[in-house]
C-alpha atoms as a PDB file:
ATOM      1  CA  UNK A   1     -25.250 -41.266  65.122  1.00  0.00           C
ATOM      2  CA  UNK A   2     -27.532 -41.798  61.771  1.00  0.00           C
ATOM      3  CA  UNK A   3     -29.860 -39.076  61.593  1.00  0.00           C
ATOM      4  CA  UNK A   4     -32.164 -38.008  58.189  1.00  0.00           C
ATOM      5  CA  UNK A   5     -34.778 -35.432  58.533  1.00  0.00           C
ATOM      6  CA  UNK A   6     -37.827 -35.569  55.586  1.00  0.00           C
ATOM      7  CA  UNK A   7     -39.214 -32.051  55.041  1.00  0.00           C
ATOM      8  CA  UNK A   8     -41.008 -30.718  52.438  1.00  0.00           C
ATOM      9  CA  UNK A   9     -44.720 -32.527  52.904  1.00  0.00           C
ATOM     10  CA  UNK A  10     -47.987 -30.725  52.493  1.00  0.00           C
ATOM     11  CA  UNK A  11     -51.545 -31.668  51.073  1.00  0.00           C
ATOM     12  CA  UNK A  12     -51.591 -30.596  47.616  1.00  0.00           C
ATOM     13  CA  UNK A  13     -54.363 -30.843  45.023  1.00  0.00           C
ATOM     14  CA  UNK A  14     -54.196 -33.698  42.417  1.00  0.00           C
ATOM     15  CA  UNK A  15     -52.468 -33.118  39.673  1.00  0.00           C
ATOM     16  CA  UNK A  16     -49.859 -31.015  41.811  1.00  0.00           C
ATOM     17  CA  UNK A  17     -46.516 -31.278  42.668  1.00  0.00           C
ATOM     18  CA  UNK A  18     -44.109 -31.397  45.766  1.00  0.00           C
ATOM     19  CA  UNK A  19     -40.449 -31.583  46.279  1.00  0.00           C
ATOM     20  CA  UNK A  20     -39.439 -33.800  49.618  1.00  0.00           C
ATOM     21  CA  UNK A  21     -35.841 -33.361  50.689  1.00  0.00           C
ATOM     22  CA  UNK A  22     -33.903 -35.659  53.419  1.00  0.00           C
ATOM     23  CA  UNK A  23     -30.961 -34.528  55.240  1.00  0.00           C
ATOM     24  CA  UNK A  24     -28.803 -36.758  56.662  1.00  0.00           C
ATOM     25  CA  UNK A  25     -25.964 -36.810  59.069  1.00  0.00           C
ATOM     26  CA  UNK A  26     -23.591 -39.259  60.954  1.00  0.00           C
ATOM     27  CA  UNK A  27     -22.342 -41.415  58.344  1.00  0.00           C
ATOM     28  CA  UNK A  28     -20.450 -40.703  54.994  1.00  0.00           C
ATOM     29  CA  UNK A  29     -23.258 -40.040  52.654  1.00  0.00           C
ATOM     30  CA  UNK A  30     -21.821 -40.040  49.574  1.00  0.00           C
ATOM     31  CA  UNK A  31     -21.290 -44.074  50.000  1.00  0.00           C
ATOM     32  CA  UNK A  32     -24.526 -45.282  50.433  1.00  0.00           C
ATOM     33  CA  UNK A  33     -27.362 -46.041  47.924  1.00  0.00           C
ATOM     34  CA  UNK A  34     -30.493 -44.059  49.659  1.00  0.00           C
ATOM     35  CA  UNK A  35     -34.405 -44.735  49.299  1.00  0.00           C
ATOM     36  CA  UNK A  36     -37.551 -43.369  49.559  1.00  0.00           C
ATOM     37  CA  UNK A  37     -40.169 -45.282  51.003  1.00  0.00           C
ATOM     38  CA  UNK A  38     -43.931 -44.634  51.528  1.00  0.00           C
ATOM     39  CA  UNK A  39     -46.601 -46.087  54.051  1.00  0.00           C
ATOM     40  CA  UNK A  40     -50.327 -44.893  53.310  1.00  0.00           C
ATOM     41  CA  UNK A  41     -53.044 -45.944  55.664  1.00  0.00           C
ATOM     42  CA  UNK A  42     -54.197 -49.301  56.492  1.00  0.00           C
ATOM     43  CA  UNK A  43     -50.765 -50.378  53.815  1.00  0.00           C
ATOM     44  CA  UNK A  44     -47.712 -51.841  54.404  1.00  0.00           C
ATOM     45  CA  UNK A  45     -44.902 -49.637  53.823  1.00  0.00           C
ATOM     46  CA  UNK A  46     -43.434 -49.869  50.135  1.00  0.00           C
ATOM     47  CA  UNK A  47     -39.826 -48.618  48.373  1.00  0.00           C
ATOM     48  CA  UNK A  48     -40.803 -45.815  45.837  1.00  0.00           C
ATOM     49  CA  UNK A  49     -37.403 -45.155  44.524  1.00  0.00           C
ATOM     50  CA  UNK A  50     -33.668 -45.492  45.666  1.00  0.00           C
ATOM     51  CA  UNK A  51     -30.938 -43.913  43.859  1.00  0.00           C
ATOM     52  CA  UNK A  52     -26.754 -45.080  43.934  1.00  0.00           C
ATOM     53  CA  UNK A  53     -24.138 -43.299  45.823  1.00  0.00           C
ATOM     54  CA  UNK A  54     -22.957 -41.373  43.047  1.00  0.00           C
ATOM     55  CA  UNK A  55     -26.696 -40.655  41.567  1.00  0.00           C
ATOM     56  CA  UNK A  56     -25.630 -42.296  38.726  1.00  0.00           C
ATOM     57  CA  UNK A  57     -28.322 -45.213  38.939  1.00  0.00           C
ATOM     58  CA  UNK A  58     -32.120 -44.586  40.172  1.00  0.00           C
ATOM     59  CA  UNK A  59     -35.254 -46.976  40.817  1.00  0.00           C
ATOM     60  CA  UNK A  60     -38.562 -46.761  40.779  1.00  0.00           C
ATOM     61  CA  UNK A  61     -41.976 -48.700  41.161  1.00  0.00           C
ATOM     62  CA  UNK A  62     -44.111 -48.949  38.684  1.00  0.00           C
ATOM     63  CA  UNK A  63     -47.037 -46.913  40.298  1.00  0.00           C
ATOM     64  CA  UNK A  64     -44.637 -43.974  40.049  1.00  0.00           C
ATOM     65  CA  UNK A  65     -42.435 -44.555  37.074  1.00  0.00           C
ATOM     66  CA  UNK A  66     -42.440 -40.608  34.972  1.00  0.00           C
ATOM     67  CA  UNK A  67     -44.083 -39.210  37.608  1.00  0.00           C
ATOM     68  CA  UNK A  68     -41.401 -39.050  40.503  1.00  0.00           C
ATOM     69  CA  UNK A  69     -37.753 -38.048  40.584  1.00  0.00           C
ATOM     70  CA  UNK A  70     -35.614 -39.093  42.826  1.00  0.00           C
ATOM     71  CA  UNK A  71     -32.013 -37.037  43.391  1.00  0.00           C
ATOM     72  CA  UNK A  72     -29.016 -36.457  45.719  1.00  0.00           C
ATOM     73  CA  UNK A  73     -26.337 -33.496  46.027  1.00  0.00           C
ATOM     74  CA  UNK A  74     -23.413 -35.421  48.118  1.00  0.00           C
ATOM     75  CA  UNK A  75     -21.804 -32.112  49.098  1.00  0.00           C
ATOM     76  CA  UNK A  76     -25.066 -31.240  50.997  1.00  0.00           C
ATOM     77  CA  UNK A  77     -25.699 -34.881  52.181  1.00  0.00           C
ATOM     78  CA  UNK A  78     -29.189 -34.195  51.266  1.00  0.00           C
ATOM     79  CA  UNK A  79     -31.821 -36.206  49.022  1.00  0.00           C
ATOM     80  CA  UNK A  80     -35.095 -35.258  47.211  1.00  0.00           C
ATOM     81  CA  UNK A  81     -37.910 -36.684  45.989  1.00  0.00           C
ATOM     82  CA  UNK A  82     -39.737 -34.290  42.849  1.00  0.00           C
ATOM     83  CA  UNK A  83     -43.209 -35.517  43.179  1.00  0.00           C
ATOM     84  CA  UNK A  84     -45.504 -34.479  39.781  1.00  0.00           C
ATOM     85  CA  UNK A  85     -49.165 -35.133  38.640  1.00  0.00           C
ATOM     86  CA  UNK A  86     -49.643 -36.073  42.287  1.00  0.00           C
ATOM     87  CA  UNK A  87     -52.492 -39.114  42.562  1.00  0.00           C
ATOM     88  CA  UNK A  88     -55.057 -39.075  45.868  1.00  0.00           C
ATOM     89  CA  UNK A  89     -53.292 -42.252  46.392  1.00  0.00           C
ATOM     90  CA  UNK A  90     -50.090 -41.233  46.862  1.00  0.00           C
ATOM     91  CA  UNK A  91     -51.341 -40.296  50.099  1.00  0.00           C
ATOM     92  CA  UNK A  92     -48.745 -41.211  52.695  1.00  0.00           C
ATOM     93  CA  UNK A  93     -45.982 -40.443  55.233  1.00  0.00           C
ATOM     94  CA  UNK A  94     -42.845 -40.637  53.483  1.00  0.00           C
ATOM     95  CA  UNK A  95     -39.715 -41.322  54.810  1.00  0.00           C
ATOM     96  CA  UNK A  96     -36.095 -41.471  53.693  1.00  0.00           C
ATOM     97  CA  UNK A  97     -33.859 -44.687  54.174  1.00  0.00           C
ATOM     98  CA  UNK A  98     -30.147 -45.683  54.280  1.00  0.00           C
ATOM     99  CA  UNK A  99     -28.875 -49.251  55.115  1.00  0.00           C
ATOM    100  CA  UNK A 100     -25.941 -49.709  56.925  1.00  0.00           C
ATOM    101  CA  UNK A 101     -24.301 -52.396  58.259  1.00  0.00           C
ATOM    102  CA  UNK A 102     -27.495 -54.646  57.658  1.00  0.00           C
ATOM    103  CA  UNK A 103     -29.134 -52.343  60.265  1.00  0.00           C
ATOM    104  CA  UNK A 104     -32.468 -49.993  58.585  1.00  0.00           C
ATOM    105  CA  UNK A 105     -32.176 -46.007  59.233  1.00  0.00           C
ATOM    106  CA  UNK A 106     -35.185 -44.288  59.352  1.00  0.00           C
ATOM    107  CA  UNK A 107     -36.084 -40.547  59.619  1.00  0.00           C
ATOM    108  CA  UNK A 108     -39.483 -39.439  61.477  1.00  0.00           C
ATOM    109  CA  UNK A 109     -41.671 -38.963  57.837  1.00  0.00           C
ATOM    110  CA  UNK A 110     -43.187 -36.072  56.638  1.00  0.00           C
ATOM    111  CA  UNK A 111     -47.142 -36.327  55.501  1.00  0.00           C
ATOM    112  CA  UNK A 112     -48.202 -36.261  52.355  1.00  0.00           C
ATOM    113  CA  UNK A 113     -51.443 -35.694  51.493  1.00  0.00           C
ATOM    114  CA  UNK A 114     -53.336 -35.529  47.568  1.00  0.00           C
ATOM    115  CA  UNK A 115     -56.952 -34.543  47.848  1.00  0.00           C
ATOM    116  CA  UNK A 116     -59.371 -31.512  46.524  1.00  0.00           C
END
């Protein structure tokens, strides 16, 4: 079954920086365009980037645009998120997404949290 694990969370002061990675298993990586998404308190959760199967094509909203980088390494089935000149509100659980099939996978989030 579809399984992606976030790590890499932390509070961190502003201006800092974090790296989140999500591994995934149960499905053929490498095929799928991947996201990272964000819910902060009291917010609906929002996309903050999604990159293409092979890497070669990334997204990103505005809010986050030269700040964030979003990656993958297909022969780890792992994807990262290099978070810099961290804001107090990008405060939020992150959490890594694949759609397959029309159907949403979700991993558990991992906490991040921007304050001095």
């Amino acid at each position: 079954q579809v399984q992606l694990v976030e790590s890499g969370g932390g509070l961190v002061q502003p201006g800092g920086s974090l790296r989140l990675s999500c591994a995934a298993s149960g499905f053929t990586f490498s095929s799928y365009t991947m996201n990272w998404y964000r819910r902060a308190p009291g917010k609906e959760r929002e996309l903050v980037a999604a990159i293409s199967s092979a890497g070669s094509s990334t997204n990103y909203r505005d809010s986050v645009k030269g700040r964030f980088t979003i990656s993958r390494d297909n022969a780890k089935n792992t994807m990262y998120l290099q978070m810099n000149s961290l804001k107090p509100e990008d405060t939020a659980v992150y959490y890594c997404n694949v759609r397959r099939y029309n159907a949403d996978y979700w991993g558990q989030g991992t906490q991040v949290t921007v304050s001095s």
